[in-house]
Protein backbone atom coordinates (compact mmCIF):
# COMPACT_ATOMS: atom_id res chain seq x y z
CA UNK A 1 183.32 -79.65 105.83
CA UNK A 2 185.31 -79.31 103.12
CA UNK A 3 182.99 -80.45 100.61
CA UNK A 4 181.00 -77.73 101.90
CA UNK A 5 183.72 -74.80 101.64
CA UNK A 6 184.96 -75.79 98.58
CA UNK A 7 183.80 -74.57 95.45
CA UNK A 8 182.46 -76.07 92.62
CA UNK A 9 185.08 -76.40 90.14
CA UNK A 10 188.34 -75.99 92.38
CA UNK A 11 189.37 -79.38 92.65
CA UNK A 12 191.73 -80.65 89.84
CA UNK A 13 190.14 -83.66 88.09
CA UNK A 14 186.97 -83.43 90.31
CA UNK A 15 185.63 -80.49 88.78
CA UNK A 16 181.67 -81.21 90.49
CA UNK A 17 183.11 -81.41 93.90
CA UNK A 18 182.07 -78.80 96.40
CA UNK A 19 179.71 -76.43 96.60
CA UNK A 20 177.66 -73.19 95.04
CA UNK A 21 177.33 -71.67 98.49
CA UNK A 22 179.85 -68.46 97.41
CA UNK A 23 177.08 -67.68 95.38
CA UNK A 24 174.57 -67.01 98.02
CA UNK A 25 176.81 -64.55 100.07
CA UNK A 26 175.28 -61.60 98.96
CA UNK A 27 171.54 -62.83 98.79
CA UNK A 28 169.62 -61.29 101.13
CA UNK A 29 169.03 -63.20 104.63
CA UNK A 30 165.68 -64.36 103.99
CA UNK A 31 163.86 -67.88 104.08
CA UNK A 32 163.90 -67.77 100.20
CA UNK A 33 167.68 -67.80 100.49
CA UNK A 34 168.25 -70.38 103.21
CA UNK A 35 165.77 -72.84 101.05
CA UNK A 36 168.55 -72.37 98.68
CA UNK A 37 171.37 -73.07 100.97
CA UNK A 38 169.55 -75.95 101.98
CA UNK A 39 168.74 -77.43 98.49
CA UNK A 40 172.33 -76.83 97.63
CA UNK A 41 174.04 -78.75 100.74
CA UNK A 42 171.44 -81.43 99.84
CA UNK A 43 172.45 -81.96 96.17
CA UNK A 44 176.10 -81.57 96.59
CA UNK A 45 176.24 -84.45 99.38
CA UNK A 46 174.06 -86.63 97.03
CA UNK A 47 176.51 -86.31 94.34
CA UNK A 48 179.74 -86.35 95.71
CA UNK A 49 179.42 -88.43 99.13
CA UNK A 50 176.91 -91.72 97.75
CA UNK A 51 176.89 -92.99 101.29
CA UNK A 52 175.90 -90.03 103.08
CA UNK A 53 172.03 -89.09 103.59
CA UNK A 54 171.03 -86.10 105.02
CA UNK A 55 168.43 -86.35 107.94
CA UNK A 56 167.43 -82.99 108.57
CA UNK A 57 168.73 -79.20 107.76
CA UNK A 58 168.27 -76.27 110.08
CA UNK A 59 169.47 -72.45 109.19
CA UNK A 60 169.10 -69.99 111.03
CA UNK A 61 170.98 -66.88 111.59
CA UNK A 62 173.52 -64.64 114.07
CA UNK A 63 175.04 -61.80 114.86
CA UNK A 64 171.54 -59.48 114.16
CA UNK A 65 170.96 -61.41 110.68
CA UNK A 66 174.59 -60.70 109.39
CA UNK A 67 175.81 -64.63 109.63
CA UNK A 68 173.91 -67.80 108.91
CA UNK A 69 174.31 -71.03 110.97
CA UNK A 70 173.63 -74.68 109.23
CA UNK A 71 172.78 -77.03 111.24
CA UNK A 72 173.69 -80.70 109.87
CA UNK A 73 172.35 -83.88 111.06
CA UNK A 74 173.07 -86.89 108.37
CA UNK A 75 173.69 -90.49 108.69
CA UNK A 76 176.60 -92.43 107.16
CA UNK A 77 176.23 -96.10 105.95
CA UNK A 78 179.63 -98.61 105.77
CA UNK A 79 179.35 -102.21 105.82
CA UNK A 80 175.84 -102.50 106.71
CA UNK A 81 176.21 -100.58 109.62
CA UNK A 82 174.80 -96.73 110.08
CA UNK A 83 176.40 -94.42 112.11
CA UNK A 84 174.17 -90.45 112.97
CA UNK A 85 176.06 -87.22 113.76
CA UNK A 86 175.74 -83.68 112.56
CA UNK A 87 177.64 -80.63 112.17
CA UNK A 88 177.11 -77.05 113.35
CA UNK A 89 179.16 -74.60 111.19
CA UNK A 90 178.77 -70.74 110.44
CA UNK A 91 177.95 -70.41 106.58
């Protein structure tokens, strides 16, 4: 979660961590748009969490298309062993 709401460039001495997803607030609620989100949660967990792969991605949106909804389901690997969850948070 916080690599998600943090943005790119706020972290002293980790200037890559976090996200672009400010950027997308005023993009119009479209499927063009979420494949953005989407590519954009997917590069910034490949670059700043190594261990982390993410399974699957679903967006969709609330409130009469006025709030977005990313649905998370990843996998973490430690130690040779793998452990599945996801996250449901409003974007």
């Amino acid at each position: 979660m916080h690599l998600i709401f943090t943005p790119v460039g706020q972290r002293l001495r980790k200037p890559l961590f976090g996200s672009r997803l400010i950027q997308f607030i005023f993009n119009p609620n479209d499927g063009e748009t979420w494949g953005d989100v989407t590519g954009e949660i997917r590069d910034m967990v490949a670059r700043n969490i190594p261990n982390c792969s993410i399974d699957d991605i679903e967006i969709y949106e609330t409130d009469e298309g006025l709030a977005l909804v990313a649905k998370i389901k990843y996998t973490v690997t430690s130690n040779g062993a793998s452990v599945s969850d996801e996250i449901i948070t409003n974007l």
